[in-house]
N, C-alpha and C. Protein backbone atom coordinates (compact mmCIF):
# COMPACT_ATOMS: atom_id res chain seq x y z
N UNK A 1 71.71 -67.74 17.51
CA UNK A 1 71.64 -66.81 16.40
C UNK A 1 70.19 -66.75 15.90
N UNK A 2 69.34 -65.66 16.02
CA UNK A 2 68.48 -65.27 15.70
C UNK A 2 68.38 -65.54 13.81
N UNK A 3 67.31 -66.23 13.10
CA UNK A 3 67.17 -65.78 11.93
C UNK A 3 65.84 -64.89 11.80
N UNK A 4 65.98 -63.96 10.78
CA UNK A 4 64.31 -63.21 10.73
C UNK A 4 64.61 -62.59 8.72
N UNK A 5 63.14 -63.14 8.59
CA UNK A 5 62.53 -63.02 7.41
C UNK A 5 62.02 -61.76 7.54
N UNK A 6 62.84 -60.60 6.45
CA UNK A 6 62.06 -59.42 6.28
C UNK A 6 60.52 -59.74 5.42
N UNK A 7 59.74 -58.84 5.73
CA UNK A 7 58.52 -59.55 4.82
C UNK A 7 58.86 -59.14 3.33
N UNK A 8 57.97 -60.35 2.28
CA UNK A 8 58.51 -60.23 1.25
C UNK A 8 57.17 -60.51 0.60
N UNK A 9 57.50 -59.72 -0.49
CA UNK A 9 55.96 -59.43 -1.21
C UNK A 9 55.55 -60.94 -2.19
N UNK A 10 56.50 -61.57 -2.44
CA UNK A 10 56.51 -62.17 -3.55
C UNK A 10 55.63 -63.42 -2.76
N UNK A 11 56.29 -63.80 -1.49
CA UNK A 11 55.75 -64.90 -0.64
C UNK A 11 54.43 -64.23 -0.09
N UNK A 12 54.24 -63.08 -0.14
CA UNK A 12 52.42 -62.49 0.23
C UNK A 12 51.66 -63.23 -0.66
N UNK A 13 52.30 -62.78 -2.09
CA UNK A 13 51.26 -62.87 -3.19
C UNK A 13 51.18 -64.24 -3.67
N UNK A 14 52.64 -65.50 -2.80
CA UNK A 14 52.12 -66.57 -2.94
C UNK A 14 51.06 -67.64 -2.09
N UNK A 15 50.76 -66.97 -0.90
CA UNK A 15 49.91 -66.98 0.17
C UNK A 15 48.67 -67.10 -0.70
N UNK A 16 48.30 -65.51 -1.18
CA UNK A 16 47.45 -65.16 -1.18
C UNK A 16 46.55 -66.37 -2.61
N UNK A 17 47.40 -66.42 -3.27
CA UNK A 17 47.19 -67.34 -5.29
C UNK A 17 47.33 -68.85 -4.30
N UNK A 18 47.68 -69.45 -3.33
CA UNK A 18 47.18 -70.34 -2.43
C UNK A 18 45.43 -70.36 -1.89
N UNK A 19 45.35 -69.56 -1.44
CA UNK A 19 44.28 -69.17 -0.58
C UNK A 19 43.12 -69.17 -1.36
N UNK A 20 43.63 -68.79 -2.72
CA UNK A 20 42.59 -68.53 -3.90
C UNK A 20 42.42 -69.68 -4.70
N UNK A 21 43.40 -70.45 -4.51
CA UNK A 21 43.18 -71.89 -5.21
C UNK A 21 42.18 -72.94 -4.82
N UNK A 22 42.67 -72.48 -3.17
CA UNK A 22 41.51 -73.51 -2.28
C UNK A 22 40.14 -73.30 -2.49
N UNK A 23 40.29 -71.87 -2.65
CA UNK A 23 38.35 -71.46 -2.89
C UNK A 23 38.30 -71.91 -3.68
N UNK A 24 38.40 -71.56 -4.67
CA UNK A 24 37.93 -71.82 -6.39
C UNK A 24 37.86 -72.99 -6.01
N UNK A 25 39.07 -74.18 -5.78
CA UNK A 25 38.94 -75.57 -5.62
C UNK A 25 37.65 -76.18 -5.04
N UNK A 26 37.41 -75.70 -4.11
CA UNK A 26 36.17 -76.23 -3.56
C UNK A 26 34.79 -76.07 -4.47
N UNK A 27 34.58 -75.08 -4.96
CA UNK A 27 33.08 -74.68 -5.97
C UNK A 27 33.68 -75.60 -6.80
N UNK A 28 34.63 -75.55 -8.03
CA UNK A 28 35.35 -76.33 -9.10
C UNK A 28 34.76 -78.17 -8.48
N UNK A 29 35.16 -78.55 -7.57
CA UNK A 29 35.23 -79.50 -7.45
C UNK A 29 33.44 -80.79 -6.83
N UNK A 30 32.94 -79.00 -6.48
CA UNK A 30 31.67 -78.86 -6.11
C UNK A 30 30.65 -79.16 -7.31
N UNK A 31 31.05 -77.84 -8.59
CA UNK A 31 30.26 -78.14 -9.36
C UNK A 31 30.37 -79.03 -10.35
N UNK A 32 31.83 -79.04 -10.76
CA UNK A 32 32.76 -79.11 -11.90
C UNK A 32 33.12 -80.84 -11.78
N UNK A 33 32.64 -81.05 -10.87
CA UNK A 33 32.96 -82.66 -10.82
C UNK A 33 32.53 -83.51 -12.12
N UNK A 34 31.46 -83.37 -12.75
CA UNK A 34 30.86 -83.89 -13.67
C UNK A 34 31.63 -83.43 -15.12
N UNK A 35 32.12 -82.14 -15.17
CA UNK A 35 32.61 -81.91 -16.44
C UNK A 35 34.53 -82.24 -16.37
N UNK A 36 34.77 -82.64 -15.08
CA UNK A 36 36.02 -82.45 -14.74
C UNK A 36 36.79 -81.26 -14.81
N UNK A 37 36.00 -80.44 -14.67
CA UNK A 37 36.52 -78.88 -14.98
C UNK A 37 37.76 -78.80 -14.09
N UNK A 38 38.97 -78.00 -14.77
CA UNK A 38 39.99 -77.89 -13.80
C UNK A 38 39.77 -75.99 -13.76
N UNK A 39 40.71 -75.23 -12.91
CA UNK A 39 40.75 -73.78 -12.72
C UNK A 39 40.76 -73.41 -14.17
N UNK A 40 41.93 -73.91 -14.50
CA UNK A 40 42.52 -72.67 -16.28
C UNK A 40 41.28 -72.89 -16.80
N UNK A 41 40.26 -73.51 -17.14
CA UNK A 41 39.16 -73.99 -17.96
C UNK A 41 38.53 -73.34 -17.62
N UNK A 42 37.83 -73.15 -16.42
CA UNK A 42 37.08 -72.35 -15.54
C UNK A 42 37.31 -71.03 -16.44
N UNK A 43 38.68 -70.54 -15.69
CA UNK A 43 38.76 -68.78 -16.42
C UNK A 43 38.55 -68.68 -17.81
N UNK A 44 39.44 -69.60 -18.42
CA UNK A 44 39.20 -69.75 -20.00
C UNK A 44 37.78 -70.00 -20.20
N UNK A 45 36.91 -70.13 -20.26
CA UNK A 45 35.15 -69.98 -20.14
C UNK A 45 34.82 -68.53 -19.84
N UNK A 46 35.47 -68.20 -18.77
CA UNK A 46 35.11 -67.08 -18.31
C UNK A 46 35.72 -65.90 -19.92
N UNK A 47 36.66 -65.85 -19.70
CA UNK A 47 37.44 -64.94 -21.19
C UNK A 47 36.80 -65.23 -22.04
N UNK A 48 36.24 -65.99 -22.43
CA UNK A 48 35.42 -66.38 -23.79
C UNK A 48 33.95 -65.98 -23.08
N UNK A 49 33.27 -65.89 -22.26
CA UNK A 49 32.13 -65.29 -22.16
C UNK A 49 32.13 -63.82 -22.00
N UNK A 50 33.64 -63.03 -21.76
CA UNK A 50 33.31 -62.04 -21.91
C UNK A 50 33.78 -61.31 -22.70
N UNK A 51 34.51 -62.02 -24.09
CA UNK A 51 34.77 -61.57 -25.04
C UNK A 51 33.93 -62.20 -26.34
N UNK A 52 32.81 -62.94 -25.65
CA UNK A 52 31.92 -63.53 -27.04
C UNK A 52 31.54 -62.56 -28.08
N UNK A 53 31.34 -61.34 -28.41
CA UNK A 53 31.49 -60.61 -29.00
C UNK A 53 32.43 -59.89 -30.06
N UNK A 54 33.47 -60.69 -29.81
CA UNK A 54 34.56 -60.30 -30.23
C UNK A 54 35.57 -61.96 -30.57
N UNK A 55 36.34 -61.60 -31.91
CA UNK A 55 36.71 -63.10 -31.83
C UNK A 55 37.84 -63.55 -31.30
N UNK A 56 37.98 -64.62 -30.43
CA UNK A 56 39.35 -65.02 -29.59
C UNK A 56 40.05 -65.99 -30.14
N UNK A 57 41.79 -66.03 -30.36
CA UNK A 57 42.19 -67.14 -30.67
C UNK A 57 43.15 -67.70 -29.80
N UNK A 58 43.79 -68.34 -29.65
CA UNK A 58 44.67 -69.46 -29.08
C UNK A 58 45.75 -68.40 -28.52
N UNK A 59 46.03 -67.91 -29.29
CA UNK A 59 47.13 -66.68 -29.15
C UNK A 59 47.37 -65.54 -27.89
N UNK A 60 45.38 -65.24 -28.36
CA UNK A 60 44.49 -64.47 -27.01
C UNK A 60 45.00 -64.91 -26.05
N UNK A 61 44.43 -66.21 -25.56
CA UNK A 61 44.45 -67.15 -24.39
C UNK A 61 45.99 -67.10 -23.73
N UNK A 62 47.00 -67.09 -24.85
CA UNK A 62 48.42 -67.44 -24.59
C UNK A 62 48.63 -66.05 -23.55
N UNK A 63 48.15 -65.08 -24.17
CA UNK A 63 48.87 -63.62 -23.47
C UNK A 63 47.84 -63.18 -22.38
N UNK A 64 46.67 -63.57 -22.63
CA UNK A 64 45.90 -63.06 -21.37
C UNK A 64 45.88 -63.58 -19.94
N UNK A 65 46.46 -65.13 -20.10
CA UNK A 65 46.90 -66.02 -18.97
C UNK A 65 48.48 -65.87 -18.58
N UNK A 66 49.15 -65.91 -19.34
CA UNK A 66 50.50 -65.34 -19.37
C UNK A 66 51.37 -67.20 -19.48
N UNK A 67 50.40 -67.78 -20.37
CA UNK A 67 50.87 -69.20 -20.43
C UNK A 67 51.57 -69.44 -21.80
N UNK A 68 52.19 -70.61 -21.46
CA UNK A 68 52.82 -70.95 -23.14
C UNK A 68 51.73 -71.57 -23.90
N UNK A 69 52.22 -71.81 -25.27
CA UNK A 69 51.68 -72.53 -26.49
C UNK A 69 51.36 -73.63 -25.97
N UNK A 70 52.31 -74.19 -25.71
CA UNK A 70 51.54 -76.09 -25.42
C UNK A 70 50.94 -75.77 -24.32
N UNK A 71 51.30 -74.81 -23.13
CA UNK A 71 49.74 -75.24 -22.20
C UNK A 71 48.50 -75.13 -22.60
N UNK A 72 48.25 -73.85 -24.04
CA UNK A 72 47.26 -73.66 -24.12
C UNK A 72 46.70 -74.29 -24.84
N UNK A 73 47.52 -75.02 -25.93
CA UNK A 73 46.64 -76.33 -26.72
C UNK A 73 46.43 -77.30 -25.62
N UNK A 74 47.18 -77.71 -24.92
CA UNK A 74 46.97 -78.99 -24.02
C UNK A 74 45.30 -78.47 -23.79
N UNK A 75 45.12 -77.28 -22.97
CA UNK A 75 44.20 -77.23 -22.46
C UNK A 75 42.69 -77.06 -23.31
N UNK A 76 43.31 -76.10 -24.30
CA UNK A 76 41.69 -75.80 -25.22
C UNK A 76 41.61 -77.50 -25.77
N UNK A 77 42.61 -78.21 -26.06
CA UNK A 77 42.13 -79.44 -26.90
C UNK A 77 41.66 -80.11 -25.46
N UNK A 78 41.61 -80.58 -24.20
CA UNK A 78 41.01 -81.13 -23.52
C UNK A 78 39.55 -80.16 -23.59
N UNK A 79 39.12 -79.21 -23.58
CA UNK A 79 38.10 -78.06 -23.29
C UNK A 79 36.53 -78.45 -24.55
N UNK A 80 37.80 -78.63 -25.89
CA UNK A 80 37.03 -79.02 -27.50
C UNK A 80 36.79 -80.42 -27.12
N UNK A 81 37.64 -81.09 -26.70
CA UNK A 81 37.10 -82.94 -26.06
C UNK A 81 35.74 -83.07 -25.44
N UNK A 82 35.43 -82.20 -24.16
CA UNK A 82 34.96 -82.18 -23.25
C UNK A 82 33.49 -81.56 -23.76
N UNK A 83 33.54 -80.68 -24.93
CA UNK A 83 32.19 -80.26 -25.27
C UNK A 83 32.40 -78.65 -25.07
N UNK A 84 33.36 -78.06 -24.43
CA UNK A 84 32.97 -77.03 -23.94
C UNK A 84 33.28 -75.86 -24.45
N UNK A 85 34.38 -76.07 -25.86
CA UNK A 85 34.68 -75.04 -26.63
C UNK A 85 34.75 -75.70 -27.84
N UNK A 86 34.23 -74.54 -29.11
CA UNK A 86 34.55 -75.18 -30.72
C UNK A 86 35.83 -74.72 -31.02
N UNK A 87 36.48 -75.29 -32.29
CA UNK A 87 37.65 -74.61 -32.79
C UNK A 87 36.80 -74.21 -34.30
N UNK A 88 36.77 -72.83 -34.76
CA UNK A 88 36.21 -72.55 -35.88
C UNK A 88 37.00 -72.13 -36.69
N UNK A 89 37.12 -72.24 -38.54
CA UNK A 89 38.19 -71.80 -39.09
C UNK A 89 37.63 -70.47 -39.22
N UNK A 90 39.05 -69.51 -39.66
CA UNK A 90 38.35 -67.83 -39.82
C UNK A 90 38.62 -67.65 -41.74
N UNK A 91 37.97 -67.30 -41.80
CA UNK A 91 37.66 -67.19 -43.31
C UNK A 91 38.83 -66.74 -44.32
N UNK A 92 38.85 -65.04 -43.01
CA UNK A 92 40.44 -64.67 -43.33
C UNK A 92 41.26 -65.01 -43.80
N UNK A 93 41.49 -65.76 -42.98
CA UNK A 93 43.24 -66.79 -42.72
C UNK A 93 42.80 -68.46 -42.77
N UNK A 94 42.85 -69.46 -43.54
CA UNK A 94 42.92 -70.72 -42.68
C UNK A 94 43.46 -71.64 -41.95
N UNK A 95 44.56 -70.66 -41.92
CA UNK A 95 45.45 -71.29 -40.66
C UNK A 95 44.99 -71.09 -39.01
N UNK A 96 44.48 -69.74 -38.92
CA UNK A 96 43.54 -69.08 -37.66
C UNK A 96 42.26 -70.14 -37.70
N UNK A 97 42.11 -70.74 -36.34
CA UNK A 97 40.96 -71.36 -35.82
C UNK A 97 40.34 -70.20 -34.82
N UNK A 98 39.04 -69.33 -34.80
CA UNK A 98 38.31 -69.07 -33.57
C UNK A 98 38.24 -69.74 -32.67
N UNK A 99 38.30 -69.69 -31.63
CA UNK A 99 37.66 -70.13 -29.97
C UNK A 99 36.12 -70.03 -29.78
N UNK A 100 35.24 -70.47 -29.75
CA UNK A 100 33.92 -69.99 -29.33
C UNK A 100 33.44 -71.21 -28.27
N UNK A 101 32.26 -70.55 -27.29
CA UNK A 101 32.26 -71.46 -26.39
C UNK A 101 30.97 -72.26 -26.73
N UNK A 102 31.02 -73.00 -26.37
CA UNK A 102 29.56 -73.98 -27.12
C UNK A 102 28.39 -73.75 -25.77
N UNK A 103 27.19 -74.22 -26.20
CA UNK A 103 26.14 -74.50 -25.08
C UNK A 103 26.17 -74.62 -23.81
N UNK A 104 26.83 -75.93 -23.88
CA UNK A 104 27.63 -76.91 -22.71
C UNK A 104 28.32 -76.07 -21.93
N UNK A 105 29.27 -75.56 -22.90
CA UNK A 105 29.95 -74.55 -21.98
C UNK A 105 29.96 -73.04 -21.24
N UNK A 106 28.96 -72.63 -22.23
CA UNK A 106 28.19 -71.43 -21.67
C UNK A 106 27.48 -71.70 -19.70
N UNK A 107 26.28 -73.02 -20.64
CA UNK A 107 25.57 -73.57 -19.36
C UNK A 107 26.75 -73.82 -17.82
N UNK A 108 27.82 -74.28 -18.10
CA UNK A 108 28.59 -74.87 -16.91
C UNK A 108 29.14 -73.60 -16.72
N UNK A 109 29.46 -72.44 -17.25
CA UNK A 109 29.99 -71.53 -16.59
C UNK A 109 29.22 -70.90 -16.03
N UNK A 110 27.71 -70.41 -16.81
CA UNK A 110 27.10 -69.81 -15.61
C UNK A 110 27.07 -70.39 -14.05
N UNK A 111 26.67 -71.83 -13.97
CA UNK A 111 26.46 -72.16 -12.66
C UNK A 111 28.07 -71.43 -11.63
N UNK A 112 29.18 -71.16 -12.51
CA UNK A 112 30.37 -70.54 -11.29
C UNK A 112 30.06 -69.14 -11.42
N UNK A 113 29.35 -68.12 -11.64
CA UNK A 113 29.49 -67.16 -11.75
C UNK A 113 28.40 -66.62 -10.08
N UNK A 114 27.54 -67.33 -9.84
CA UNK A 114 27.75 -66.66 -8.52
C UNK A 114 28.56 -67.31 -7.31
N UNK A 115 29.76 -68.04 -7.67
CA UNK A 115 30.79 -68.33 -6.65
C UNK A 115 31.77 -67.58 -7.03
N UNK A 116 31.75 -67.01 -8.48
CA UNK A 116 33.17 -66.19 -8.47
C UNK A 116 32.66 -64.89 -7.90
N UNK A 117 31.39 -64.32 -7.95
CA UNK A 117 31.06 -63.20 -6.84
C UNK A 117 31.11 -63.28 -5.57
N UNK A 118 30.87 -64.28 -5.11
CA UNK A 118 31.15 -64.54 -3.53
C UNK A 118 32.42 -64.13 -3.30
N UNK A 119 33.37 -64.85 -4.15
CA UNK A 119 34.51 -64.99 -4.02
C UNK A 119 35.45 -63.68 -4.23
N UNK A 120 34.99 -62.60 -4.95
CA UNK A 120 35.62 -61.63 -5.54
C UNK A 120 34.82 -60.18 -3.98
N UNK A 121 33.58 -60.83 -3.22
CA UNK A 121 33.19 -60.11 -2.38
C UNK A 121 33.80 -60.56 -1.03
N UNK A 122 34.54 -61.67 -1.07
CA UNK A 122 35.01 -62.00 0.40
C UNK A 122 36.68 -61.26 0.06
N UNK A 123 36.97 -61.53 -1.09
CA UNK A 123 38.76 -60.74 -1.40
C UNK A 123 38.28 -59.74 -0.72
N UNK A 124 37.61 -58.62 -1.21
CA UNK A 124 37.22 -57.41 -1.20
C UNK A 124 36.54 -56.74 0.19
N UNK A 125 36.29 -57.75 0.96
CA UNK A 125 35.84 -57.03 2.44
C UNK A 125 36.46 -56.32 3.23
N UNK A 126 35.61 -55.23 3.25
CA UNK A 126 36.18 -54.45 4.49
C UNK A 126 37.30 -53.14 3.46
N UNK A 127 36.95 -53.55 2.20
CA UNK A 127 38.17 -52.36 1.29
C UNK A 127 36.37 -51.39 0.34
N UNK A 128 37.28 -49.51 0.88
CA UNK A 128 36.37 -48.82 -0.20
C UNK A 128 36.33 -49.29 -1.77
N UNK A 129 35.45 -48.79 -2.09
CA UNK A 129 35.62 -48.35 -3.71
C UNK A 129 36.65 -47.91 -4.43
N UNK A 130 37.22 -46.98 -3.98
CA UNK A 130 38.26 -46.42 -3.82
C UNK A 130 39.98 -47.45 -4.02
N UNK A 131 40.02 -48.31 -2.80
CA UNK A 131 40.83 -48.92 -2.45
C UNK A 131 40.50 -50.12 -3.35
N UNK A 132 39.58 -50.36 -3.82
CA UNK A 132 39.16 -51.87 -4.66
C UNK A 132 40.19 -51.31 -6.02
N UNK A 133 39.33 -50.06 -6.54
CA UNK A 133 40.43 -49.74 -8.03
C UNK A 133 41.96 -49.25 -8.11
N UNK A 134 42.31 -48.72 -6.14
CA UNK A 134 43.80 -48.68 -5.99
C UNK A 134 44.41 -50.29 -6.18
N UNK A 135 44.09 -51.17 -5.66
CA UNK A 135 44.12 -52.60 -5.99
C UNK A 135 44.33 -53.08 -7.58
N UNK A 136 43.83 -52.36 -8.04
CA UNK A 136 43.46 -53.21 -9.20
C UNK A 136 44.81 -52.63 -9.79
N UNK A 137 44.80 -51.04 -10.00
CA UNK A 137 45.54 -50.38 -10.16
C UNK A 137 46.95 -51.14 -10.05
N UNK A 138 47.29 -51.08 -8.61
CA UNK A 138 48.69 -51.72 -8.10
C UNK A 138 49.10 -53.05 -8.64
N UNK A 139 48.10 -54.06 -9.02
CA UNK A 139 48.14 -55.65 -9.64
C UNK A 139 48.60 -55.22 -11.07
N UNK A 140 47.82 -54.34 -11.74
CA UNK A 140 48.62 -54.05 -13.06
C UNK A 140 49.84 -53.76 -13.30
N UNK A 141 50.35 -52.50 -12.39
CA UNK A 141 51.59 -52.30 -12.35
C UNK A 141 52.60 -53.25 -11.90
N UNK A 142 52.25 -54.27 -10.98
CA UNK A 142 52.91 -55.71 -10.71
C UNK A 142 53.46 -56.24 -11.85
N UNK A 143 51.86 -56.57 -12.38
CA UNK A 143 51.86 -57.55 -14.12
C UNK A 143 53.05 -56.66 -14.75
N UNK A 144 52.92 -55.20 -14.83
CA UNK A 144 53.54 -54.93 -15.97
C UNK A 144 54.90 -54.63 -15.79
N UNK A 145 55.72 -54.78 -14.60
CA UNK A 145 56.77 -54.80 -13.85
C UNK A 145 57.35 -55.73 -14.19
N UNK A 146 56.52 -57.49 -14.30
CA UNK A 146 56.92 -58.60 -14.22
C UNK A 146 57.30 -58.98 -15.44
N UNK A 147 56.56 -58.27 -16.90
CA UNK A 147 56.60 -58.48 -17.93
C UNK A 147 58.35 -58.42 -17.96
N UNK A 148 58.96 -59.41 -19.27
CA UNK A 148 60.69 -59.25 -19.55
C UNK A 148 60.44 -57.96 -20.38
N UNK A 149 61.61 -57.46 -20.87
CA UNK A 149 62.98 -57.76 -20.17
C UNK A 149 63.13 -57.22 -18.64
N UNK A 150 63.68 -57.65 -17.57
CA UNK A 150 63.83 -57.88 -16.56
C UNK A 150 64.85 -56.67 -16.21
């Protein structure tokens, strides 16, 4: 008796968030050895460098990663340990703490920013312009597919 796996998108896209772990892993572990940087930290640096302009809170982090509450304290309070993010009160509210990224952490993210271009130019080989923002396009509609209710 023959078995056969129709292809299935879900096991593509877990291939693929594999494949992407290993990279990152290697630079992360390359550069990041000294700060113990793990991935979520990594991006979380990244979101805060490109929303420094604008103020981010805990909340941000929760919905833009698509993580819970305690992962994201677990993680910003290892991040505020480590040097690499402040918690600031907002004047507003004092229950609201800002996110801002400190020195330290500015400095350690630049050094990944030309591995996340490498990395975002090897995804991308061999696809137009065109096909890069059909991509992007299609990942949103994923995300927003995946969002509940179900």
């Amino acid at each position: 008796m023959e078995f056969r796996v129709k292809k299935r998108l879900g096991h593509e896209f877990r291939v693929v968030h594999n494949k992407i772990n290993r990279y990152i892993s290697c630079f992360i572990s390359e550069i990041g050895k000294s700060e113990a940087l793990t991935q979520p930290q990594c991006h979380i640096l990244g979101y805060l460098m490109a929303h420094k302009d604008t103020d981010v809170f805990q909340r941000d982090i929760e919905n833009e990663f698509d993580i819970s509450r305690a992962t994201a304290t677990n993680t910003l309070q290892v991040m505020e340990r480590h040097g690499l993010i402040m918690r600031v009160g907002c004047p507003e509210d004092a229950r609201l703490k800002k996110l801002v990224i400190t020195d330290k952490g500015r400095d350690v993210f630049e050094l990944f920013v030309p591995y996340f271009k490498k990395m975002d130019n090897q995804i991308t080989k061999g696809f137009s312009k065109k096909e890069i923002e059909q991509l992007y396009d299609f990942l949103k509609r994923i995300q927003k597919n995946l969002d509940p209710p179900y």
